[in-house]
N, C-alpha and C. Protein backbone atom coordinates (compact mmCIF):
# COMPACT_ATOMS: atom_id res chain seq x y z
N UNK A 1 192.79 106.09 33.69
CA UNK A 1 192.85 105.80 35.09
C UNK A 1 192.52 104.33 35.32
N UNK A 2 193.20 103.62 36.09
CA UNK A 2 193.12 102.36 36.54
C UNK A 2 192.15 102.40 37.70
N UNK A 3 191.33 101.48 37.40
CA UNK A 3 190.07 101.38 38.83
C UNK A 3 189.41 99.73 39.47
N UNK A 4 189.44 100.06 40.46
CA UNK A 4 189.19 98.60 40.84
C UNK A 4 187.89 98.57 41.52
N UNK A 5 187.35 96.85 40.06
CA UNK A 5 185.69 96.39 40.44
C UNK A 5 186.03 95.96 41.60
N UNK A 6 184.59 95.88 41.57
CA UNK A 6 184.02 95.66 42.78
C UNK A 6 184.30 95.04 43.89
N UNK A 7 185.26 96.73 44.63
CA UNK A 7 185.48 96.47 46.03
C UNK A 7 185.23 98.07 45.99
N UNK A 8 185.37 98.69 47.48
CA UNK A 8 184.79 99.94 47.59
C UNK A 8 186.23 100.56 47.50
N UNK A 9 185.65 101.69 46.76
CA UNK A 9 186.98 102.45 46.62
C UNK A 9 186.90 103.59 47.61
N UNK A 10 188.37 104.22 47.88
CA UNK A 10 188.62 105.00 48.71
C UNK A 10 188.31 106.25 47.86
N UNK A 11 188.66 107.57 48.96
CA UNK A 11 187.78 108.86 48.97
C UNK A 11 188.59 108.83 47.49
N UNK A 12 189.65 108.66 47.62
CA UNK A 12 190.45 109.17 46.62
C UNK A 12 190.32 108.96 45.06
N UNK A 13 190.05 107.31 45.07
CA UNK A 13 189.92 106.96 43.95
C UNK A 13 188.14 107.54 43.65
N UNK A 14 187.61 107.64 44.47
CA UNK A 14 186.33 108.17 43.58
C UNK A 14 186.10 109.43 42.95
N UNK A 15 187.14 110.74 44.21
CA UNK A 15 187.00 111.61 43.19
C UNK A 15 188.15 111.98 41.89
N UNK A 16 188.90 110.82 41.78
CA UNK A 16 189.47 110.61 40.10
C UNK A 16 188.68 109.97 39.37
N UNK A 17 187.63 109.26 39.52
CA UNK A 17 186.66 109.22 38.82
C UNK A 17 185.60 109.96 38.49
N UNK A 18 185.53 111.21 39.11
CA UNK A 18 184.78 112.62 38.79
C UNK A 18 183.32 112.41 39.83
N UNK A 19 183.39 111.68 40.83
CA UNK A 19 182.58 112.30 42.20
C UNK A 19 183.13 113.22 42.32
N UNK A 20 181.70 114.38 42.45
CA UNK A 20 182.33 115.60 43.31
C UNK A 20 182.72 115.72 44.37
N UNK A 21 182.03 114.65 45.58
CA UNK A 21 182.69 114.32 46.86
C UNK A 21 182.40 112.49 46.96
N UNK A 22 183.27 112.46 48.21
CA UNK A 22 183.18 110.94 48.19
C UNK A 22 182.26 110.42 49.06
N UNK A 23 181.40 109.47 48.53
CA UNK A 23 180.54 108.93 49.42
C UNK A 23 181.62 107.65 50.45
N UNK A 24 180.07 107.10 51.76
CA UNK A 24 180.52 106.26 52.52
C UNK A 24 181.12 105.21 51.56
N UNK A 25 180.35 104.58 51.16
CA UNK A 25 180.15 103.69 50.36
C UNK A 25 180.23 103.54 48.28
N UNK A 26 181.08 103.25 47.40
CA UNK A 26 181.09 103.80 46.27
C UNK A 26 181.95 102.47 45.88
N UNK A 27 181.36 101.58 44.58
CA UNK A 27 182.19 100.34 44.05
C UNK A 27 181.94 100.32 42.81
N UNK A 28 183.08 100.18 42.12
CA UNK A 28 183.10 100.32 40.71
C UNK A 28 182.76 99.18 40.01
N UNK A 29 182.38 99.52 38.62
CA UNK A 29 182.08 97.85 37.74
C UNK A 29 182.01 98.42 36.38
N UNK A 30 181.90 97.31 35.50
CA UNK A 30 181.53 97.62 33.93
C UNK A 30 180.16 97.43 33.41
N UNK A 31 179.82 97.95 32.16
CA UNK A 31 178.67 97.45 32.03
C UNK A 31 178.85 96.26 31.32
N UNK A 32 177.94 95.17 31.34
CA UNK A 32 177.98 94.06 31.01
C UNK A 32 176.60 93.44 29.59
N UNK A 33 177.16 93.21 28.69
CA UNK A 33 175.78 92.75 27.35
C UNK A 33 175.13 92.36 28.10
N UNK A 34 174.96 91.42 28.73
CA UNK A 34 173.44 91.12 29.40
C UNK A 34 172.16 92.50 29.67
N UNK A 35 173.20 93.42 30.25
CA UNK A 35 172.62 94.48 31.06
C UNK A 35 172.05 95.55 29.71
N UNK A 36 172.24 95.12 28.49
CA UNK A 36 172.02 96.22 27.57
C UNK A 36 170.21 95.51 26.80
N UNK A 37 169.76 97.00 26.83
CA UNK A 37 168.19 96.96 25.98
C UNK A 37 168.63 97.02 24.23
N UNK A 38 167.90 96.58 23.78
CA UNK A 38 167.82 96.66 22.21
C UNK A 38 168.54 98.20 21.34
N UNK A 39 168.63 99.16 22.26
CA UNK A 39 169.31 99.96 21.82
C UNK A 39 170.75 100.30 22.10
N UNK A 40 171.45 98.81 22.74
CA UNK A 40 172.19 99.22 23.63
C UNK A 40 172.56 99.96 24.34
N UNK A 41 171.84 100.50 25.35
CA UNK A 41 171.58 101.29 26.53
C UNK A 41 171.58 100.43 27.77
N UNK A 42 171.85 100.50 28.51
CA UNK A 42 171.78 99.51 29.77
C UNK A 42 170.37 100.02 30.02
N UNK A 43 169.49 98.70 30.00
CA UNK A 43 168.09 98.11 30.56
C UNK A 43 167.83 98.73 32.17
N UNK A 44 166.53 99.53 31.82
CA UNK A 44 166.24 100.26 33.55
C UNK A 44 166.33 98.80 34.38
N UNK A 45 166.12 98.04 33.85
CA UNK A 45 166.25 97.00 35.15
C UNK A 45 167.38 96.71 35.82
N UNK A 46 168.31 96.91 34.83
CA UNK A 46 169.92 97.11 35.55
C UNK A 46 169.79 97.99 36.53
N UNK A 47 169.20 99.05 36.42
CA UNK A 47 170.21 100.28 37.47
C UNK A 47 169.72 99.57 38.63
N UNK A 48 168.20 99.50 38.96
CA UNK A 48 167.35 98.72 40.00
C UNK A 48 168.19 97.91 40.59
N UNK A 49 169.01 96.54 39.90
CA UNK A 49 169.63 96.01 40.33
C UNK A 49 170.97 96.18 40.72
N UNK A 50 171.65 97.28 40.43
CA UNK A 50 173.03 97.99 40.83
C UNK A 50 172.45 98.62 41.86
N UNK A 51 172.05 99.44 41.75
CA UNK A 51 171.22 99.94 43.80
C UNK A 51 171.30 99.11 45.04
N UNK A 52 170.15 97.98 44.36
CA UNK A 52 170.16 96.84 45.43
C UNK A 52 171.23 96.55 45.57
N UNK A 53 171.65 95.90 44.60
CA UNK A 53 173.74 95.32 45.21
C UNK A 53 174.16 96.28 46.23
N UNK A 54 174.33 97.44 46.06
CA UNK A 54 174.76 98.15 46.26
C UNK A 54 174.17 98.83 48.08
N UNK A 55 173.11 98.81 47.99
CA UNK A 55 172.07 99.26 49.27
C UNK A 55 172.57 97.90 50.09
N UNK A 56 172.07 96.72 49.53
CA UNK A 56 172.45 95.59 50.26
C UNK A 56 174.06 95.55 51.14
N UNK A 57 175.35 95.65 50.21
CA UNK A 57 176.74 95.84 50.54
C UNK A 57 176.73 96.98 51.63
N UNK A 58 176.10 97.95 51.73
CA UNK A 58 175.85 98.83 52.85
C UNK A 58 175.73 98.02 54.05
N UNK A 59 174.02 97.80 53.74
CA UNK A 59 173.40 97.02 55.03
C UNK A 59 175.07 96.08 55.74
N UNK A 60 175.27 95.10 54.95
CA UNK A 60 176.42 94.19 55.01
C UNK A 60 177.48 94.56 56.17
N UNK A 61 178.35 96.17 54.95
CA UNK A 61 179.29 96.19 55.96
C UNK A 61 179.35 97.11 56.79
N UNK A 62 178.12 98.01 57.08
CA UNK A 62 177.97 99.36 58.37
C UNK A 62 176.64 99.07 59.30
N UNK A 63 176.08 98.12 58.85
CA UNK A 63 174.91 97.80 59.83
C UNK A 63 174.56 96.53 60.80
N UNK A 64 175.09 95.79 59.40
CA UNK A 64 174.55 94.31 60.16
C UNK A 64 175.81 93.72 61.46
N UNK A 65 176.87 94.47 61.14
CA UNK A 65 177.74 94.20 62.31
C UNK A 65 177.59 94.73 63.50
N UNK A 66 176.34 95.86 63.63
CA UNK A 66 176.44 97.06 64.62
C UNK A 66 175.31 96.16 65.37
N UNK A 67 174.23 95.75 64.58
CA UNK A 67 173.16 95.54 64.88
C UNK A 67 173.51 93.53 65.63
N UNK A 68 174.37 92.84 64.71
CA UNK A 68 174.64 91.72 65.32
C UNK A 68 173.12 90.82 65.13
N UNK A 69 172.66 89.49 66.47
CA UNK A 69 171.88 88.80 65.72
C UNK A 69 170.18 89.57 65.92
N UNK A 70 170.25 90.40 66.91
CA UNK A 70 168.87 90.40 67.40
C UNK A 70 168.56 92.14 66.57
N UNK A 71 168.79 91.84 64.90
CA UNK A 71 168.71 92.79 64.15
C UNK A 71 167.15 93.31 64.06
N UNK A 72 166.64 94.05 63.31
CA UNK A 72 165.24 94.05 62.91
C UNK A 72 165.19 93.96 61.22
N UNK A 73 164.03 94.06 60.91
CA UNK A 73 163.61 93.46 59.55
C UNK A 73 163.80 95.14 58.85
N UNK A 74 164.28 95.11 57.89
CA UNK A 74 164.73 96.17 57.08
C UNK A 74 163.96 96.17 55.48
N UNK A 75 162.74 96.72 55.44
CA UNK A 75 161.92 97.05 54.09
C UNK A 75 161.67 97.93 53.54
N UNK A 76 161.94 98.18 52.64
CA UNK A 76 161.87 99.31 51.22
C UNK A 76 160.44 99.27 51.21
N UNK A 77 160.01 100.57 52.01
CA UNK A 77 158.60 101.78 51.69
C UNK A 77 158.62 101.92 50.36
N UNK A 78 159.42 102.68 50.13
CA UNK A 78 159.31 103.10 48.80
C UNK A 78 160.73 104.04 47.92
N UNK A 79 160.51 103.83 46.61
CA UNK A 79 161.88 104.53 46.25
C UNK A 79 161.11 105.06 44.64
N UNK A 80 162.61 106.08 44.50
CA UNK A 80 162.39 107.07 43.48
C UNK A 80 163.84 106.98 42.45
N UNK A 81 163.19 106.80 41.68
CA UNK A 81 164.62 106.56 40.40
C UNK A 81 164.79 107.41 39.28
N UNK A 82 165.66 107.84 39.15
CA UNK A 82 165.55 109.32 37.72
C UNK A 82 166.57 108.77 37.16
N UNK A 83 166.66 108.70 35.83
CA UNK A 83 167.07 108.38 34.88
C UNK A 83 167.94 109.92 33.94
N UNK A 84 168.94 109.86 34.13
CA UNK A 84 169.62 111.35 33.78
C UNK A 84 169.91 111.32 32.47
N UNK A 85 171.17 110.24 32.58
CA UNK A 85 171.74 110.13 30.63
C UNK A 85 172.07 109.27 30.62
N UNK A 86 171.83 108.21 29.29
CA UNK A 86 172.06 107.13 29.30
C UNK A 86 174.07 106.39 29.49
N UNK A 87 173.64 105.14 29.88
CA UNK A 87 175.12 104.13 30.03
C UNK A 87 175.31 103.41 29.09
N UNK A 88 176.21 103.13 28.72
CA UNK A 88 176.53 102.21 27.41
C UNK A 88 177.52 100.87 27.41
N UNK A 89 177.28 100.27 26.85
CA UNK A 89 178.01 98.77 26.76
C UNK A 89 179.88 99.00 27.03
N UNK A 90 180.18 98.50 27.90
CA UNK A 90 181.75 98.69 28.52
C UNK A 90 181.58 99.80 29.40
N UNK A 91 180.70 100.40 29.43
CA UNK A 91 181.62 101.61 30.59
C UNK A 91 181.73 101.11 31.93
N UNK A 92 182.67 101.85 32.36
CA UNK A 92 182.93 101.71 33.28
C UNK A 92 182.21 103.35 34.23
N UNK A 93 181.48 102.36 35.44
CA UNK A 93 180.33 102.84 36.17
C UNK A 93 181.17 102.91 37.69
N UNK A 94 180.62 103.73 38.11
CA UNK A 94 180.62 103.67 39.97
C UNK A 94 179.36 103.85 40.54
N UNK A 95 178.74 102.75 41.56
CA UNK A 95 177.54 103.33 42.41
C UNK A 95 177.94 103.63 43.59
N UNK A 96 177.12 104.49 44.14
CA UNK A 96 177.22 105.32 45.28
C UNK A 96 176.43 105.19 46.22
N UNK A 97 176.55 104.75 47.62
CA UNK A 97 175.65 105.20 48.73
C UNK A 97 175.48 105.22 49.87
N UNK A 98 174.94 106.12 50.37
CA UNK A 98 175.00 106.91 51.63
C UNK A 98 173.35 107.67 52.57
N UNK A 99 173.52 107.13 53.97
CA UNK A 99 172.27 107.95 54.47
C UNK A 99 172.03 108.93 54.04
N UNK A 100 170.87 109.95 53.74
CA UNK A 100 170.89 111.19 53.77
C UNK A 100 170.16 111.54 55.11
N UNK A 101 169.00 110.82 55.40
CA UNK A 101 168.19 111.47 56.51
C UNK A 101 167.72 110.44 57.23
N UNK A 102 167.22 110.71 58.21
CA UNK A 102 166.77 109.29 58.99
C UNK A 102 165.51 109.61 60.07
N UNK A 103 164.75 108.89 60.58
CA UNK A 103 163.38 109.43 61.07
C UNK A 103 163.64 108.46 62.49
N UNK A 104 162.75 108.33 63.40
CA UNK A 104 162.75 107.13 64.46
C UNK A 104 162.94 106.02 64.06
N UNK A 105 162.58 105.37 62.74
CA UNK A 105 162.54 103.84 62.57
C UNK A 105 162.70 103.57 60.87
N UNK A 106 163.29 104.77 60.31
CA UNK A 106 163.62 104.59 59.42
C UNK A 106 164.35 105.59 58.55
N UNK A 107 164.61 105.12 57.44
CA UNK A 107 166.22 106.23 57.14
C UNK A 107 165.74 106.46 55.56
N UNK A 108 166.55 107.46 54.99
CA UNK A 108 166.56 107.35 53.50
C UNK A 108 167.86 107.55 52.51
N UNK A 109 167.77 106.14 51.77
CA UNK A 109 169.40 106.21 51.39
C UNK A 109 169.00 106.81 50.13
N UNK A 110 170.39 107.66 49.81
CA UNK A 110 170.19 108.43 48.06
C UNK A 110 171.54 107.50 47.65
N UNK A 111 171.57 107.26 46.59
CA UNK A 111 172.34 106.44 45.44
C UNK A 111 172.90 107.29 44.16
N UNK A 112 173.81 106.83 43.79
CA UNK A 112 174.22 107.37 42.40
C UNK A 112 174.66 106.95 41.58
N UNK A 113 174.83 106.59 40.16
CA UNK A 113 175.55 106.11 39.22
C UNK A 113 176.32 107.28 38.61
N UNK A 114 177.84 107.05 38.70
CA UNK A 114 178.46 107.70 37.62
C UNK A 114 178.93 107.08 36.73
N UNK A 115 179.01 107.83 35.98
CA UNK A 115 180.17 106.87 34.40
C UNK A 115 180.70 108.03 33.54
N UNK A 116 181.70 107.97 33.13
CA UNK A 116 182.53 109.31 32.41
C UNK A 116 182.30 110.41 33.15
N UNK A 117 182.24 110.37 34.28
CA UNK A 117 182.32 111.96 34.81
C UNK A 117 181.08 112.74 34.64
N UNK A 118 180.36 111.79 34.74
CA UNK A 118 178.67 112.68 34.39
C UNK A 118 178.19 111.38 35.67
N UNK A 119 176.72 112.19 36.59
CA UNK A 119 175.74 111.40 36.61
C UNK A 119 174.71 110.81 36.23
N UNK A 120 174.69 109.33 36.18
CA UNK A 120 173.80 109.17 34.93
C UNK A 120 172.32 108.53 35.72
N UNK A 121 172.16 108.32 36.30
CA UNK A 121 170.88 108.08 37.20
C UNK A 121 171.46 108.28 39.37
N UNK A 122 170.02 108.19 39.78
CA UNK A 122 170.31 108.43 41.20
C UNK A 122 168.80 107.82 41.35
N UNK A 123 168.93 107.46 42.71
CA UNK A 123 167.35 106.63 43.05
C UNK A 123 167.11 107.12 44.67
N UNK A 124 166.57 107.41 45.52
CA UNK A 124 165.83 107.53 46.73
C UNK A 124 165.08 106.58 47.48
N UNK A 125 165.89 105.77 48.38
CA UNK A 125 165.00 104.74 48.46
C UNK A 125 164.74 104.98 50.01
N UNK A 126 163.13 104.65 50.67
CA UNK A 126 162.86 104.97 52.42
C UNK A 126 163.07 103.11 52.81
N UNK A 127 163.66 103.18 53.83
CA UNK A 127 163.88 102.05 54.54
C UNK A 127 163.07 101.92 56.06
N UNK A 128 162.24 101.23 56.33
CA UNK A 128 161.66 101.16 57.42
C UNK A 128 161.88 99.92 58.50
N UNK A 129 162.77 100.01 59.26
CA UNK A 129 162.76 98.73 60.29
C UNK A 129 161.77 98.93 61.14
N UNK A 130 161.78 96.99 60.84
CA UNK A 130 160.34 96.53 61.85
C UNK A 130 160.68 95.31 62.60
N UNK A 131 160.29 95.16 63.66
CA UNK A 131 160.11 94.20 64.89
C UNK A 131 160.79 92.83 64.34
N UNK A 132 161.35 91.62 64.45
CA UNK A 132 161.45 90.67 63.62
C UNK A 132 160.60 89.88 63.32
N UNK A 133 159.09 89.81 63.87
CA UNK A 133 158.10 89.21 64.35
C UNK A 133 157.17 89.74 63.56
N UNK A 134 157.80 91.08 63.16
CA UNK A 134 156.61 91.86 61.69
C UNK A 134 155.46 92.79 62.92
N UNK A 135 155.22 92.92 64.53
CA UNK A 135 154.60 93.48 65.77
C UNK A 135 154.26 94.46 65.35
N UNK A 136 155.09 95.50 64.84
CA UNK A 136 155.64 96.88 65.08
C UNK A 136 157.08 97.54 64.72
N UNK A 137 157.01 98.53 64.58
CA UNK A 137 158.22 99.08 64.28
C UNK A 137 159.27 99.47 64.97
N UNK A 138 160.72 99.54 64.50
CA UNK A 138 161.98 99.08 65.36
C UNK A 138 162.50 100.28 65.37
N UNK A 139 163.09 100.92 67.05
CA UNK A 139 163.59 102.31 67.09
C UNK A 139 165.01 101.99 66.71
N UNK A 140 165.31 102.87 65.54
CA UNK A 140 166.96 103.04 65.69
C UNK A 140 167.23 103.35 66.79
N UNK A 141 168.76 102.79 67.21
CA UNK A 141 169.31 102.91 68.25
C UNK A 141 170.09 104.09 67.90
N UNK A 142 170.62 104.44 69.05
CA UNK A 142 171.71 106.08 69.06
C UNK A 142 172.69 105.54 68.58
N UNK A 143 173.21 104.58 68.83
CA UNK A 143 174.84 104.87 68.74
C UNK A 143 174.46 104.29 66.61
N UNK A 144 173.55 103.92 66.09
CA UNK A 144 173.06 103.65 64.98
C UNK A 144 173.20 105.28 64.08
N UNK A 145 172.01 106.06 64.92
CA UNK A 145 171.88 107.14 64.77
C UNK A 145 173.76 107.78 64.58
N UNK A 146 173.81 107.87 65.08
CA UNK A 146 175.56 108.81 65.48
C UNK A 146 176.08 108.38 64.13
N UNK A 147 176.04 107.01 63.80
CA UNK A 147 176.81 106.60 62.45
C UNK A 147 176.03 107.20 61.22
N UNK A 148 175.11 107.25 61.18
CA UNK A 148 174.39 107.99 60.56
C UNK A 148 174.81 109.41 60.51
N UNK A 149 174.61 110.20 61.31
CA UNK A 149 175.40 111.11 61.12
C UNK A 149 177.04 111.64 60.75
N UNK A 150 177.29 110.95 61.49
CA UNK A 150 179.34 111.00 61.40
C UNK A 150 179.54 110.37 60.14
N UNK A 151 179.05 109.05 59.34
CA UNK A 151 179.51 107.99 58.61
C UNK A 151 179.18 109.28 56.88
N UNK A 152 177.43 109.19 57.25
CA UNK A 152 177.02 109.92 56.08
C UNK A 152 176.58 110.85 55.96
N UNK A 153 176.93 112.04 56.94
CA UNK A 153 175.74 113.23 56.85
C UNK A 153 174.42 113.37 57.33
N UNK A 154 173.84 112.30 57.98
CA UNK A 154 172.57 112.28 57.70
C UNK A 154 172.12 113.52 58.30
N UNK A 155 170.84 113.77 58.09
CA UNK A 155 170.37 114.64 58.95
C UNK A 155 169.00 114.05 59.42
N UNK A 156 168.33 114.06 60.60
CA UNK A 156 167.03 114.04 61.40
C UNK A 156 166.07 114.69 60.95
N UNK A 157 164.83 113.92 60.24
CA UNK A 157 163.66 114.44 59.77
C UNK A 157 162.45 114.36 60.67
N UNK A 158 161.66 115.86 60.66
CA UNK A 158 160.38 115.08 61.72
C UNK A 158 160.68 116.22 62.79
C-alpha cells in the first residue's frame, strides 16, 4: 500500500492501514535511525515526541482557528504512556488523535501508534486551559465543546 507522510490521511487511507476506525486526526511517517535505542527499537523518547507533533498539529488545525487571538494557555496536567510492542527501524507508523472526554476547562486526548497493523503504544494525555495571564482557569466554550463532540466523540466527564 502506498501512504502519504506527513499530511493527515483520510478515513480511508487509515483504515487500509489497519485502524479499526478512523480517527479526527491520523499522519503517517517512517521510523527514522536517529529514533532507534541500541537495540534498534525506536527510543521511548521517540514516541513522546510523535504525540507531541502530533497533539500539537491538532491544537494547530481544530483549535487554534476556533479560538483565534484571545486563545487561553493550553498545559499538559498529566499523561499516561503504554508501551504495547515494539517499532523498528523503517517502519512505516501512523499516529493518531482525538478528544475522548472533556471536563469545564479541560479535555483528554488519547493517541495511538500503529505500524503493521498492530498497536504499538497509545498515551493519555489531560490538557488544562488557563487564563493567558496564568489568573485562573479558562471555560471551554460551547460551540468548542460541540466540536468535541461531533469532531471526536468526546464525551462530558464530571
Amino acid at each position: 500500500m502506498d501512504i502519504r507522510y506527513n499530511t493527515p490521511l483520510t478515513p480511508e487511507e487509515q483504515l487500509a492501514f489497519g485502524l479499526p476506525e478512523a480517527q479526527p486526526l491520523a499522519i503517517a511517517d517512517r521510523v527514522r535511525f536517529a529514533e532507534l535505542d541500541n537495540q534498534n527499537h525506536v527510543n521511548n523518547k521517540a514516541y513522546v515526541e510523535w504525540f507531541e507533533t502530533l497533539r500539537v498539529e491538532y491544537n494547530t488545525r481544530f483549535l487554534m482557528p476556533v479560538w483565534g487571538e484571545d486563545r487561553p494557555r493550553g498545559v499538559v496536567h498529566s499523561f499516561s504512556l503504554r508501551f504495547l510492542q515494539e517499532t523498528l527501524r523503517g517502519e512505516s507508523y501512523v499516529a493518531t488523535c482525538r478528544i475522548a472526554k472533556f471536563r469545564t476547562s479541560s479535555y483528554t486526548c488519547d493517541q495511538q501508534i500503529w505500524a503493521g497493523g498492530t498497536c504499538r503504544a497509545t498515551m493519555s494525555c489531560v490538557i488544562v486551559f488557563l487564563m493567558r495571564d496564568g489568573a485562573g482557569r479558562f471555560p471551554i466554550p460551547a460551540n468548542i465543546v460541540e466540536d468535541f463532540r461531533s469532531r471526536d466523540r468526546a464525551v462530558q466527564e464530571g
